[in-house]
N, C-alpha and C. Protein backbone atom coordinates (compact mmCIF):
# COMPACT_ATOMS: atom_id res chain seq x y z
N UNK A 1 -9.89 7.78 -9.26
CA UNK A 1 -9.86 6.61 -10.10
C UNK A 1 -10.33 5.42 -9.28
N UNK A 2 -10.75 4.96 -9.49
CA UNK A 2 -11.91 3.61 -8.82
C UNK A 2 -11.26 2.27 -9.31
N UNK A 3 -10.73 1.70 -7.77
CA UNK A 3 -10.28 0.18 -8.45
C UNK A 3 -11.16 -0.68 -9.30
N UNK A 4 -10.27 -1.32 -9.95
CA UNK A 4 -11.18 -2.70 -10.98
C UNK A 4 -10.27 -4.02 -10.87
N UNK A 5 -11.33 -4.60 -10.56
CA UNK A 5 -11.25 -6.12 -10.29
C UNK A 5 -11.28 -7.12 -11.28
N UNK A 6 -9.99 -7.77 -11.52
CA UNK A 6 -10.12 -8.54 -12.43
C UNK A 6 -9.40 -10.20 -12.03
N UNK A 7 -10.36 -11.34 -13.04
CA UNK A 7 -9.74 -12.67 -12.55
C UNK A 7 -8.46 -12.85 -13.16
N UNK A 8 -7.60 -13.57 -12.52
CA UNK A 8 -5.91 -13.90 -12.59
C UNK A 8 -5.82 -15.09 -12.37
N UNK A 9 -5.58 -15.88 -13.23
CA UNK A 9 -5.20 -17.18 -13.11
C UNK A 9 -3.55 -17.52 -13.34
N UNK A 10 -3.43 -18.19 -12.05
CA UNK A 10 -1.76 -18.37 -11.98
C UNK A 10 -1.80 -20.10 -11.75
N UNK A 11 -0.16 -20.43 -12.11
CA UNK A 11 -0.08 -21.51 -12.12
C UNK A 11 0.13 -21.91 -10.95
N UNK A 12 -0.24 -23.25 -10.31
CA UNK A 12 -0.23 -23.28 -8.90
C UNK A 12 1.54 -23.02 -8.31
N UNK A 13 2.16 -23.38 -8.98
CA UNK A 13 3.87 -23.03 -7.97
C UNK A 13 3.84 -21.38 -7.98
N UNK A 14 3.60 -20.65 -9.08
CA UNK A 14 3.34 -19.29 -9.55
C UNK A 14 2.89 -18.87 -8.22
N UNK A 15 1.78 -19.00 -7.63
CA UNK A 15 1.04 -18.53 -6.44
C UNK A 15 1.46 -19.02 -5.11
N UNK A 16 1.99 -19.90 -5.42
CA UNK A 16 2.90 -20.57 -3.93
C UNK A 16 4.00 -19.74 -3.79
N UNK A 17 4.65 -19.31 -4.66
CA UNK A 17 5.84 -18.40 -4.61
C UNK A 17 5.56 -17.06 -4.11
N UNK A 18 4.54 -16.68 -4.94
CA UNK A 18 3.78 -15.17 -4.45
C UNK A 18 3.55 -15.64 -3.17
N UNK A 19 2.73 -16.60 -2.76
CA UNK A 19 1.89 -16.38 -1.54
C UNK A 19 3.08 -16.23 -0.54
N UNK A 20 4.14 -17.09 -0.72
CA UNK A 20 5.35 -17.03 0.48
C UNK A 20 6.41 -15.62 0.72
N UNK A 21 6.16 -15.07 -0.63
CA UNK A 21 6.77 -13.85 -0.76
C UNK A 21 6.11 -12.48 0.04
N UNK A 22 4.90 -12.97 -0.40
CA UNK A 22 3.99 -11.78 0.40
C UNK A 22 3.78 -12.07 1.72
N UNK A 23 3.76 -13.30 2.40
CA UNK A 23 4.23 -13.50 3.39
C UNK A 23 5.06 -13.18 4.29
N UNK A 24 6.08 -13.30 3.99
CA UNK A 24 7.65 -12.93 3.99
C UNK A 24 7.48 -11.10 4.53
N UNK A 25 7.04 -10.89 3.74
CA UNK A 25 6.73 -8.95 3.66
C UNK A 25 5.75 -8.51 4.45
N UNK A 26 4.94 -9.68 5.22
CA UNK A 26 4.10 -9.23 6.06
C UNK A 26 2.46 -8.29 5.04
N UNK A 27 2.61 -8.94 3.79
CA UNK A 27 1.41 -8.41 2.76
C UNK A 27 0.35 -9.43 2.76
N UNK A 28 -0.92 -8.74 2.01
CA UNK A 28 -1.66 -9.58 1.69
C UNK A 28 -1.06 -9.81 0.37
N UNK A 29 -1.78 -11.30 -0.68
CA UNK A 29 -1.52 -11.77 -1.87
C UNK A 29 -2.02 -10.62 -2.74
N UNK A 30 -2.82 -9.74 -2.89
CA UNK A 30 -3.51 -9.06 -3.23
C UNK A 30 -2.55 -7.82 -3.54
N UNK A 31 -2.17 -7.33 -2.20
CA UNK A 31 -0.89 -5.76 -2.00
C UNK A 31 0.08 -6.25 -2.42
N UNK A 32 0.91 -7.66 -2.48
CA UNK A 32 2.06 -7.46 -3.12
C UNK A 32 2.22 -7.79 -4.79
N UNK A 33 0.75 -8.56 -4.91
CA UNK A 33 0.35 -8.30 -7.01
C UNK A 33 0.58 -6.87 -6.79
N UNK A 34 -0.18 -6.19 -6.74
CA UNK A 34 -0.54 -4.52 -6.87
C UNK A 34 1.06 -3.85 -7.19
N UNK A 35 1.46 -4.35 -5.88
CA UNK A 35 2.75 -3.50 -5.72
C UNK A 35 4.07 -4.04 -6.52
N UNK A 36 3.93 -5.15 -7.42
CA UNK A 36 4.84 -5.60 -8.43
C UNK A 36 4.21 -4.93 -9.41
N UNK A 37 3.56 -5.18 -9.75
CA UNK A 37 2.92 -4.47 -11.20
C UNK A 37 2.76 -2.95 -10.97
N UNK A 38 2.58 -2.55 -9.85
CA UNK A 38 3.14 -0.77 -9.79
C UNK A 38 4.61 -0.95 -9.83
N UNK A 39 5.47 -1.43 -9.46
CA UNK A 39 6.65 -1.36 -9.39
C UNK A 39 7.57 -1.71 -11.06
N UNK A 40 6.26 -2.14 -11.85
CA UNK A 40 7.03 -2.66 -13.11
C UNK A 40 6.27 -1.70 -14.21
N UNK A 41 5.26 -1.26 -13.79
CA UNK A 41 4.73 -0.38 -14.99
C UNK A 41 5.27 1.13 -14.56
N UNK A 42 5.58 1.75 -16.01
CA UNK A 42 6.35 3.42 -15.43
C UNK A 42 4.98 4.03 -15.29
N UNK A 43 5.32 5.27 -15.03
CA UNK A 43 4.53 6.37 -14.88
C UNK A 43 4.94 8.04 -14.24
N UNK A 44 4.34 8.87 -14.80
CA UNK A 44 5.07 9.64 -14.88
C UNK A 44 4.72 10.61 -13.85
N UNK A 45 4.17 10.33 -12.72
CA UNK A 45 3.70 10.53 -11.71
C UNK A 45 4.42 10.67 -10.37
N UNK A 46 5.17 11.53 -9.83
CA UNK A 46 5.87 11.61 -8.78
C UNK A 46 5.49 10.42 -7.44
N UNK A 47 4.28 10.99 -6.74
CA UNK A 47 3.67 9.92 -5.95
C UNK A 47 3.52 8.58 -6.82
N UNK A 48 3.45 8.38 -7.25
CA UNK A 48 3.18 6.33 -8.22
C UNK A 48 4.45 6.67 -8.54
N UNK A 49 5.55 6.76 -8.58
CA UNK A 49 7.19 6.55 -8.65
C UNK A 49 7.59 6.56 -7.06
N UNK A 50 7.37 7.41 -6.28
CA UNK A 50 8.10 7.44 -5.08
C UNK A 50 7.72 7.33 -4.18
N UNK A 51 6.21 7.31 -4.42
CA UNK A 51 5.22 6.90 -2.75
C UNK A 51 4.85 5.71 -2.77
N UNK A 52 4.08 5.50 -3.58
CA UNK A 52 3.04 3.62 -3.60
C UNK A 52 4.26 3.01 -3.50
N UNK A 53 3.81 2.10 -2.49
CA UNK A 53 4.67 0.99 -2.20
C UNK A 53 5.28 1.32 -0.77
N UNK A 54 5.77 2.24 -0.43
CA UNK A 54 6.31 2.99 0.64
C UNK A 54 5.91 2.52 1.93
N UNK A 55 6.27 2.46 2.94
CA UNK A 55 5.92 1.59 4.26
C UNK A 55 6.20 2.78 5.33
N UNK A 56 5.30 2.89 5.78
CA UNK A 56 4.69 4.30 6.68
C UNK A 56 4.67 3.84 8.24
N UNK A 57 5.52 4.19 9.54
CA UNK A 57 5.21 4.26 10.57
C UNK A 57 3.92 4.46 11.05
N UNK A 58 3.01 3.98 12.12
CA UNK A 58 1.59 4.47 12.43
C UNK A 58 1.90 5.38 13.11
N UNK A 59 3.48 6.29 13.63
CA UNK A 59 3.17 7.06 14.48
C UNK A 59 3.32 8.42 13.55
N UNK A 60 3.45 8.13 12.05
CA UNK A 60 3.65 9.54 11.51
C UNK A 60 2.24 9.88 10.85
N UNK A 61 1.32 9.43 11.30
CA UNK A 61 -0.27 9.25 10.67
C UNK A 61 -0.49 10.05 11.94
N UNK A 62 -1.14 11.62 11.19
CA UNK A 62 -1.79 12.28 11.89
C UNK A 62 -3.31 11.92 12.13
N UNK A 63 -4.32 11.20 12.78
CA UNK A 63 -5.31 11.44 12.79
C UNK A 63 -6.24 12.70 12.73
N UNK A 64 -5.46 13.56 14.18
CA UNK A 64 -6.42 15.09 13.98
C UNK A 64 -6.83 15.65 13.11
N UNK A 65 -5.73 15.64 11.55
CA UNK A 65 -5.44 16.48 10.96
C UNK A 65 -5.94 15.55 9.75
N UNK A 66 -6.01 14.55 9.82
CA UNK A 66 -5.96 13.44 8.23
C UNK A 66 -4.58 14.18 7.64
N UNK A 67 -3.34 13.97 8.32
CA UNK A 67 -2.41 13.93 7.56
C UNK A 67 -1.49 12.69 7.99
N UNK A 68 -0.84 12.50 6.46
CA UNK A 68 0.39 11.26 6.78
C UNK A 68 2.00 11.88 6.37
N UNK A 69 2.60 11.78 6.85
CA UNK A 69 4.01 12.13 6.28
C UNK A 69 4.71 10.53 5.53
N UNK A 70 4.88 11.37 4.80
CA UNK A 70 5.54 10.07 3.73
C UNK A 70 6.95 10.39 3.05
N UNK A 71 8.32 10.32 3.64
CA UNK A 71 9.50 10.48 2.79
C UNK A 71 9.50 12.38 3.13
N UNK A 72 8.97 13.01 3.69
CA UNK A 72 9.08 14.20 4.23
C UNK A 72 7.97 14.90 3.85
N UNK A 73 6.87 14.64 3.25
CA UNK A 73 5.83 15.20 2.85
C UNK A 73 4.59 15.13 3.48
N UNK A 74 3.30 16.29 3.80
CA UNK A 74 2.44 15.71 4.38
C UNK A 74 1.11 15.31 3.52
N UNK A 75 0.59 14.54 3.39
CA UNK A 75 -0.35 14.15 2.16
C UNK A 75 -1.90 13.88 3.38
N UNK A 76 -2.90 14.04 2.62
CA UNK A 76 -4.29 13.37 3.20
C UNK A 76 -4.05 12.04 2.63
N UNK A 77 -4.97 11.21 3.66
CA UNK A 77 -4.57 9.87 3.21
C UNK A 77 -6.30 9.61 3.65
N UNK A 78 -6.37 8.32 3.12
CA UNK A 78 -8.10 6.87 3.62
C UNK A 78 -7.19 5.93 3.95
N UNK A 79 -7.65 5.66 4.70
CA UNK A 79 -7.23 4.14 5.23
C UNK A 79 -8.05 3.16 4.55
N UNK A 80 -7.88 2.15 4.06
CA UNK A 80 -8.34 1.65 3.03
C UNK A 80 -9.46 0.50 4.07
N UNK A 81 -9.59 0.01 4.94
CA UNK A 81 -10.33 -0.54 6.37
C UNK A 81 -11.24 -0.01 7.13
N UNK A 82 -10.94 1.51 7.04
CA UNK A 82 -11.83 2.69 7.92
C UNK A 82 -11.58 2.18 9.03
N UNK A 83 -10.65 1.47 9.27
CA UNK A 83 -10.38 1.43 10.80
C UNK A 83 -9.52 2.66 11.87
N UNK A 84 -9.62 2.57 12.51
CA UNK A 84 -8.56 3.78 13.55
C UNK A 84 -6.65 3.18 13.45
N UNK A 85 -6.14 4.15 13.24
CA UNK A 85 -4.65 3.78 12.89
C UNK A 85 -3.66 3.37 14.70
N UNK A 86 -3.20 2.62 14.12
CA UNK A 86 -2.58 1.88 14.49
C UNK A 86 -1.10 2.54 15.02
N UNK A 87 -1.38 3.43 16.03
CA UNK A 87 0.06 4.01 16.24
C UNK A 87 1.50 3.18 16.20
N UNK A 88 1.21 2.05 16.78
CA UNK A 88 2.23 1.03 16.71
C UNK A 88 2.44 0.36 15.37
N UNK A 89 1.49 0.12 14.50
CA UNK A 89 1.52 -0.56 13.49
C UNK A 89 2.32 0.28 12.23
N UNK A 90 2.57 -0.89 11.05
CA UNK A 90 3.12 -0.37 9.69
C UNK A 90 2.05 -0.21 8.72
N UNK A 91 2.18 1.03 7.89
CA UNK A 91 0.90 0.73 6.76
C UNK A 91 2.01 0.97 5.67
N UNK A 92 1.56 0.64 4.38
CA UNK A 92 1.60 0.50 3.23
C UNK A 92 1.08 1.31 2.26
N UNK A 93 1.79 2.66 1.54
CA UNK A 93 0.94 3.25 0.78
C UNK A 93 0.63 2.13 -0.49
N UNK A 94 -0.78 2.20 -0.92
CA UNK A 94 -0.88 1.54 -1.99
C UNK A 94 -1.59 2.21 -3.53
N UNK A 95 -1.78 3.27 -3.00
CA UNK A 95 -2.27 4.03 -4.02
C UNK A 95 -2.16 5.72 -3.85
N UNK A 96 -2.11 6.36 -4.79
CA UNK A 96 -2.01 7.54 -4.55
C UNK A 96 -2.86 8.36 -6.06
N UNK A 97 -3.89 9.50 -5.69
CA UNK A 97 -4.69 9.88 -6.44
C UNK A 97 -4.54 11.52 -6.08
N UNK A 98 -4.37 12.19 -6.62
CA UNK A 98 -3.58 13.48 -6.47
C UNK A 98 -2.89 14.04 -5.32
N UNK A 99 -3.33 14.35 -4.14
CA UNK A 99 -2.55 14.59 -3.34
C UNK A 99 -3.31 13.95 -1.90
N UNK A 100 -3.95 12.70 -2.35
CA UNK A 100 -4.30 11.78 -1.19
C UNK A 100 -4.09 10.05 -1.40
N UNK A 101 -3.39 9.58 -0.51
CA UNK A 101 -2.77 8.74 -0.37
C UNK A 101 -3.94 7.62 0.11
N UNK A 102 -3.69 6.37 -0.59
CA UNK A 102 -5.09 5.27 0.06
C UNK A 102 -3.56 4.25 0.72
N UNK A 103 -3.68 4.19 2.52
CA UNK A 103 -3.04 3.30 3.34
C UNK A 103 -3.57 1.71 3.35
N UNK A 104 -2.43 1.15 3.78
CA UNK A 104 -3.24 -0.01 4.28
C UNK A 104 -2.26 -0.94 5.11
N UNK A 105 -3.07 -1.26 6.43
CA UNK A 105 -1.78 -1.59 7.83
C UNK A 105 -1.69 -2.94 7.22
N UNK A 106 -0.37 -3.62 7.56
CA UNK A 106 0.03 -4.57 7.45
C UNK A 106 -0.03 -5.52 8.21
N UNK A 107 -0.15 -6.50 7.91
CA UNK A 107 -0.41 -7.73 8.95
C UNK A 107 1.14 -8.07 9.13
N UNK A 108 0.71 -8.22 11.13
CA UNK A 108 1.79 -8.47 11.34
C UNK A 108 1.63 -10.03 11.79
N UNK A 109 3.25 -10.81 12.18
CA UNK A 109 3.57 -11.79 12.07
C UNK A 109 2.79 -12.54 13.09
């Protein structure tokens, strides 16, 4: 399934609130929209109920293997950057499309 981009117009305190919130969480403005509105729409989807959203150690990201363990499971994952993972760092599942997971490291403070 292929993201789609759409314009959002918020009221300016609206986005000051978000922006400090996602802040706060160490997100972009972008991952923590995503991850409210995954978190508020159902679905009947095991991974989009119990993975997206999920905050992943970089040391349980197998590179060799393209595997990630997530909550005890091992899934293929993309790093959503194509960058090299971040053993030290946190990622963020933010999407999940059958049994591969799209990451994304978090900015830290």
């Amino acid at each position: 399934m292929a993201d789609k981009m759409i314009a959002l117009r918020l009221d300016k305190d609206l986005y000051e609130r978000i922006a400090e919130d996602a802040a706060r969480e160490n997100r972009s403005i972008n991952n923590y929209i995503v991850t409210k509105l995954s978190e508020a729409v159902p679905t009947n989807n095991l991974e989009q109920r119990q993975i997206v959203g999920s905050v992943v150690r970089g040391d349980k990201i197998n590179m060799a293997n393209d595997l990630i363990e997530v909550k005890g499971i091992y899934y293929r994952y993309d790093l959503l950057a194509n960058d090299s993972v971040n053993s030290r760092g946190n990622y963020q599942v933010i999407k999940a499309t059958g049994n591969i997971l799209t990451i994304q490291e978090l900015k830290s403070e």
